[in-house]
Protein backbone atom coordinates (compact mmCIF):
# COMPACT_ATOMS: atom_id res chain seq x y z
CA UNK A 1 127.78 41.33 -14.48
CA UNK A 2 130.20 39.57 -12.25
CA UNK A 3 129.72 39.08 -9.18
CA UNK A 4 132.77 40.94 -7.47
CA UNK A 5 130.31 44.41 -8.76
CA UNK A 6 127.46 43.01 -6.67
CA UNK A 7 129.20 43.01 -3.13
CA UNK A 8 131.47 45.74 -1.88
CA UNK A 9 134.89 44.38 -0.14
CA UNK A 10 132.81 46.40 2.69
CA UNK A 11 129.59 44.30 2.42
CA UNK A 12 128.00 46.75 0.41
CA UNK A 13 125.91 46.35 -2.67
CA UNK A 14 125.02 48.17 -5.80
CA UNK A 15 122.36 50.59 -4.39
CA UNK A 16 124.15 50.68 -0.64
CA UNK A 17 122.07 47.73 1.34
CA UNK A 18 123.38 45.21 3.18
CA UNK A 19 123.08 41.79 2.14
CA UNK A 20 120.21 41.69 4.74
CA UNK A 21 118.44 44.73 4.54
CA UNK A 22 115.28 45.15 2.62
CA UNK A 23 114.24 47.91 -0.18
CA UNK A 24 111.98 50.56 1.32
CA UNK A 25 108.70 49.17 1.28
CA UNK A 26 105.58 51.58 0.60
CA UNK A 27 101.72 50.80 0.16
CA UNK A 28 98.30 52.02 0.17
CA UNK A 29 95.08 50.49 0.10
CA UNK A 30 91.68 51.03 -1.07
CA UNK A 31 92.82 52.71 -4.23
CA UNK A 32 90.08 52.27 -6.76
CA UNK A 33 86.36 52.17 -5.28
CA UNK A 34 84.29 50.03 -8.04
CA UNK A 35 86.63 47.16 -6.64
CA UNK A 36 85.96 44.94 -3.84
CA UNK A 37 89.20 45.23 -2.71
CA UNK A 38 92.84 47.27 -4.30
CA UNK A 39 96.16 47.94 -3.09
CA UNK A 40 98.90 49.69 -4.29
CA UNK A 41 102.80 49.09 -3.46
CA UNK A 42 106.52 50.45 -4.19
CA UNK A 43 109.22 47.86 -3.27
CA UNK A 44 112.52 50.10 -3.69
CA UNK A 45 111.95 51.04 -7.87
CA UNK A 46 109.61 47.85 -8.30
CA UNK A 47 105.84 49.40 -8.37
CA UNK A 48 102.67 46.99 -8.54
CA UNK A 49 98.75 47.41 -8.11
CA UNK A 50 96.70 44.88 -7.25
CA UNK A 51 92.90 44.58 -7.69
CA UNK A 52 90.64 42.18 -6.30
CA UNK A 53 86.72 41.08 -7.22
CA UNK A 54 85.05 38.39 -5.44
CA UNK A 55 83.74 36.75 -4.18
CA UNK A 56 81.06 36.00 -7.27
CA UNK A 57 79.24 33.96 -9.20
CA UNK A 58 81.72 31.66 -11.63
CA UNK A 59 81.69 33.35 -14.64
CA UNK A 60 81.48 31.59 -18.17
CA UNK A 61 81.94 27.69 -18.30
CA UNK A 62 80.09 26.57 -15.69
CA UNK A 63 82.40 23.25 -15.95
CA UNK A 64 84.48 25.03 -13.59
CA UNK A 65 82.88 25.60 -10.81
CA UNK A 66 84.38 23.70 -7.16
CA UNK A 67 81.02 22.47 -5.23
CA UNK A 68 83.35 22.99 -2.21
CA UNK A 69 85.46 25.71 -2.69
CA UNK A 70 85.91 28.98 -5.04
CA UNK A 71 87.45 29.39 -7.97
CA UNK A 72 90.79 31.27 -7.58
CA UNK A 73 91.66 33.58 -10.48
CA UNK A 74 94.85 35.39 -11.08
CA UNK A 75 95.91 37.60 -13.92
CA UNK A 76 99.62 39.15 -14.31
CA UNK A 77 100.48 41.70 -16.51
CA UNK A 78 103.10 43.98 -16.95
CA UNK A 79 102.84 47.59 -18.19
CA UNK A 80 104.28 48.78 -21.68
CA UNK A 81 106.33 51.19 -19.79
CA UNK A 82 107.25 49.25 -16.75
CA UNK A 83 111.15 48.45 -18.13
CA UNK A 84 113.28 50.09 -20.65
CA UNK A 85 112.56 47.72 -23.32
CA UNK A 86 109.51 49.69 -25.44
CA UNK A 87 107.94 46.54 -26.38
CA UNK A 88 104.16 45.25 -26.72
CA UNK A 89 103.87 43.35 -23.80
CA UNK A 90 100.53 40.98 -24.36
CA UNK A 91 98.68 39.22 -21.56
CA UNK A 92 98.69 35.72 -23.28
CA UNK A 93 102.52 35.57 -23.05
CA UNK A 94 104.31 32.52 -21.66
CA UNK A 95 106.05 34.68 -18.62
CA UNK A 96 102.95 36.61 -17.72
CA UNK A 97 100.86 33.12 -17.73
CA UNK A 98 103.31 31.20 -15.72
CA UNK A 99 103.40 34.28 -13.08
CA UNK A 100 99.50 34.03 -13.42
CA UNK A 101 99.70 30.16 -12.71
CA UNK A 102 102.49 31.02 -9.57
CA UNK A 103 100.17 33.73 -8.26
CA UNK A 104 96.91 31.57 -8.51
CA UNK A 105 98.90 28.53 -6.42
CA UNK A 106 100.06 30.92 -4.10
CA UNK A 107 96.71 32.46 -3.05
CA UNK A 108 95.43 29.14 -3.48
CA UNK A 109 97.20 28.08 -0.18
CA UNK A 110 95.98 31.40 2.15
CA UNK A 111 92.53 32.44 1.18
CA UNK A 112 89.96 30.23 2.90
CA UNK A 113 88.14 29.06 -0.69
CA UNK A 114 86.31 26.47 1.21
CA UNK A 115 83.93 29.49 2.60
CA UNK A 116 83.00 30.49 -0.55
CA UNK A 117 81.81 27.26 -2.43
CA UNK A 118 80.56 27.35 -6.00
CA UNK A 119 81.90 30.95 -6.08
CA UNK A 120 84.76 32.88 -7.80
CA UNK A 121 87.70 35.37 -6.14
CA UNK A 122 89.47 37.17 -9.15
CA UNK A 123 92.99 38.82 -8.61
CA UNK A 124 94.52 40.80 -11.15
CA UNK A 125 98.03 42.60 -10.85
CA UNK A 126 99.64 44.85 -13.23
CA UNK A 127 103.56 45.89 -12.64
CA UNK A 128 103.59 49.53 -13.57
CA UNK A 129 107.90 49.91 -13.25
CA UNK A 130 109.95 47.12 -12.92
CA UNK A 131 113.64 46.44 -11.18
CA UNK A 132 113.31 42.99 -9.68
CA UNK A 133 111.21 41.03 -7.87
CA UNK A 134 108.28 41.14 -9.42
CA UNK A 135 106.54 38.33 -8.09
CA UNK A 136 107.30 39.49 -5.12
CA UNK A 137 105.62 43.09 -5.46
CA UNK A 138 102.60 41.13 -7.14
CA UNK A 139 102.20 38.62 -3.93
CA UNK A 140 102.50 41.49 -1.54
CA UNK A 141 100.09 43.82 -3.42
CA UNK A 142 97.33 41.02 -3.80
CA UNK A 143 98.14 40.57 -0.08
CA UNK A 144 96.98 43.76 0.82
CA UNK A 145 93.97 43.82 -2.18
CA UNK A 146 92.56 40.58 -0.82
CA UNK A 147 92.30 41.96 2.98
CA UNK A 148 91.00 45.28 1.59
CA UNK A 149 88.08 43.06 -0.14
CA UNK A 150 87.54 41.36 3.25
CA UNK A 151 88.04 38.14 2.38
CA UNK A 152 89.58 35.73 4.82
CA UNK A 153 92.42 34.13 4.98
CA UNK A 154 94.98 32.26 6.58
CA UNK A 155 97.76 34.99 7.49
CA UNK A 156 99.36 37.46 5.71
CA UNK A 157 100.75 35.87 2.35
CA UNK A 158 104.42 37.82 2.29
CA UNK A 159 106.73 37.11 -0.87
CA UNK A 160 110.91 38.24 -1.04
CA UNK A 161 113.40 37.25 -3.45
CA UNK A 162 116.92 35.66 -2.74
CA UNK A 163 120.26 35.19 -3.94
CA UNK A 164 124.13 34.01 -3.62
CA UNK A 165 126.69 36.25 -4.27
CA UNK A 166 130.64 35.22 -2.93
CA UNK A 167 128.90 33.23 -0.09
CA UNK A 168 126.74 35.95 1.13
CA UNK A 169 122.89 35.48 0.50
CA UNK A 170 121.07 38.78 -0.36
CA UNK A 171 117.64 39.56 0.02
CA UNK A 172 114.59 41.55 -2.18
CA UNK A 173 117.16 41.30 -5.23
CA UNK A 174 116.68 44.78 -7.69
CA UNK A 175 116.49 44.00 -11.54
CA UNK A 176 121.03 43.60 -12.08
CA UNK A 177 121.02 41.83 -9.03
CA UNK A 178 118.66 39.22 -10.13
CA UNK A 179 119.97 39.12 -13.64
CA UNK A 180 123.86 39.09 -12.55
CA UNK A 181 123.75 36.72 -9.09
CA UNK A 182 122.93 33.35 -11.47
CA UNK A 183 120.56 32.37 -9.09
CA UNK A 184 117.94 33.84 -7.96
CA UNK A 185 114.79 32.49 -5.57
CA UNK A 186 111.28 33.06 -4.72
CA UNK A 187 109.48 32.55 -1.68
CA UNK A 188 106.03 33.13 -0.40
CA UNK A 189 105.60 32.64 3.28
CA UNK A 190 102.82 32.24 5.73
CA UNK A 191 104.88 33.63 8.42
CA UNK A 192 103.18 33.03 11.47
CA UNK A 193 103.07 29.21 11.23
CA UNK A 194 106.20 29.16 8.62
CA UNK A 195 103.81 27.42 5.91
CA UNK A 196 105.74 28.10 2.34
CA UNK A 197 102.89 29.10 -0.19
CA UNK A 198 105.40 28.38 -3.23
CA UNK A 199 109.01 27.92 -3.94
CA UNK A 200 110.20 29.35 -7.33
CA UNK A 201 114.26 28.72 -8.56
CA UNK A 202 115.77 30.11 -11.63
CA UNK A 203 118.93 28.14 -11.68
CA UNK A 204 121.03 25.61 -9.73
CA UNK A 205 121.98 26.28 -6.72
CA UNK A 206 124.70 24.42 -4.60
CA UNK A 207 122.47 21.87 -1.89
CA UNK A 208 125.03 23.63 0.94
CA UNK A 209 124.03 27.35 -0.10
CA UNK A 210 120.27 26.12 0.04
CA UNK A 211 119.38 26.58 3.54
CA UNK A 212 121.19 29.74 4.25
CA UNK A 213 119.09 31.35 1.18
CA UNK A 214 116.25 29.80 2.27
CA UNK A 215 116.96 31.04 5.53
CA UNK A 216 117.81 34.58 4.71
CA UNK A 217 114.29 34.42 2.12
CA UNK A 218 112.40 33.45 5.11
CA UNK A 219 113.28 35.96 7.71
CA UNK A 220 113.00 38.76 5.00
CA UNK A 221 109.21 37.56 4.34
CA UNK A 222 108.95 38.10 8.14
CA UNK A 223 109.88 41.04 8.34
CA UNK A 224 107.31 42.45 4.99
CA UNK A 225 105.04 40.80 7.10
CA UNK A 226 105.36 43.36 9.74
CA UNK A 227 105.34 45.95 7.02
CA UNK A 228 102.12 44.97 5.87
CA UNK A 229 100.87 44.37 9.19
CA UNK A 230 101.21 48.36 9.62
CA UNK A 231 99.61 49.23 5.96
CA UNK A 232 97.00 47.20 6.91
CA UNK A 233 96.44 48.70 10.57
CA UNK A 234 96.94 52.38 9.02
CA UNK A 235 94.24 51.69 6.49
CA UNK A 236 91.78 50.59 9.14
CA UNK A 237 92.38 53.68 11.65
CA UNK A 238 92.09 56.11 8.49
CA UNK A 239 89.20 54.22 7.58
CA UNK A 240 87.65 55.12 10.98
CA UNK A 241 88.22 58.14 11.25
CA UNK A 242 86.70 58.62 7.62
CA UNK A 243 83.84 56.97 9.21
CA UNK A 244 83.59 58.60 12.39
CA UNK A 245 83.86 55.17 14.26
């Protein structure tokens, strides 16, 4: 797709944003009740749920246990129905175990393991429809599931993709954006104290475009952190009410 489609002469792209502006952003949490803690969330078509268990005892080798901290755990998975292609998606795959291994370093970074020693957190996310940013969806889901469990940690973990298109940086790229910019990046952010949880990059990217993507990544994250700043404070006052607290 070139990129002349991607950006209006008017600053426009395909589905009317501006290069700034994020998808509409919804999310619930406390969706399944056998789970310690679940979240559900719709980032413009991308939809991902996120379900949390933990902390536990280490389950099966017992080689793995951390005497300090727990064990962090992350599955990825993507729905047979999530994208157009009908094809058998299994969880073993390269992608899904690299987005397992991203996921697992992210959370890594913001839950506070070291209060949970020779114990286990497990965080499994399933993409139910697909259209870019994935990892993104699955960071902020897990966000929310990993609050809902009550587990600690650092500040809200908030993920947004990025790209370049004719010198403009866009933000929270949909599925032909990511696929037709050439580069496209991932960030997870701690915003409060600016602490980047991971870095992901799909292709080369010009050292002077860097820090304006970076830049325009970062203040997007910022801004989903607000977002799920105000899930997380509607959950609690419907929880209270529910309660009669």
């Amino acid at each position: 797709m070139a990129g002349l489609e991607l950006l209006s002469d008017q600053g426009y792209r395909l589905d009317g944003r501006k290069p700034s502006e994020l998808r509409k952003v919804q999310a619930r949490m406390g969706i399944f009740t056998r789970a310690d803690g679940s979240a559900y969330i719709e980032q413009g078509n991308t939809k991902a749920l996120a379900v949390v268990y933990g902390p536990h005892e280490v389950r099966g080798s017992r080689s793995k246990t951390l005497h300090d901290r727990a064990v962090i755990n992350c599955q990825y998975s993507m729905a047979t129905f999530s994208t157009a292609e009908r094809k058998r998606r299994p969880h073993g795959d390269r992608k899904s175990s690299e987005m397992s291994l991203h996921l697992k370093q992210t959370f890594e970074a913001a839950i506070l393991t070291q209060l949970y020693p020779r114990s286990q957190i497990d965080i499994y996310v399933k993409i139910l429809q697909s259209d870019g940013g994935n990892y993104s969806a699955c960071v902020n889901a897990a966000t929310l599931a990993v609050i809902d469990a009550g587990i600690p940690i650092r500040d809200y973990v908030c993920a947004c993709s990025a790209g370049f298109v004719e010198d403009t940086p866009l933000v929270d790229l949909c599925h032909a954006e990511e696929t037709g910019s050439g580069t496209a990046v991932a960030l997870a952010l701690l915003p409060r104290g600016g602490q980047i949880a991971l870095l992901q990059m799909d292709a080369r990217l010009h050292q002077d475009h860097l820090d304006p993507v970076m830049e325009a990544a970062m203040t997007a994250c910022r801004s989903l952190g607000q977002v799920l700043d105000g899930v997380v404070r509607q959950h609690l006052q419907e929880v209270s009410i529910l309660t009669g607290e």
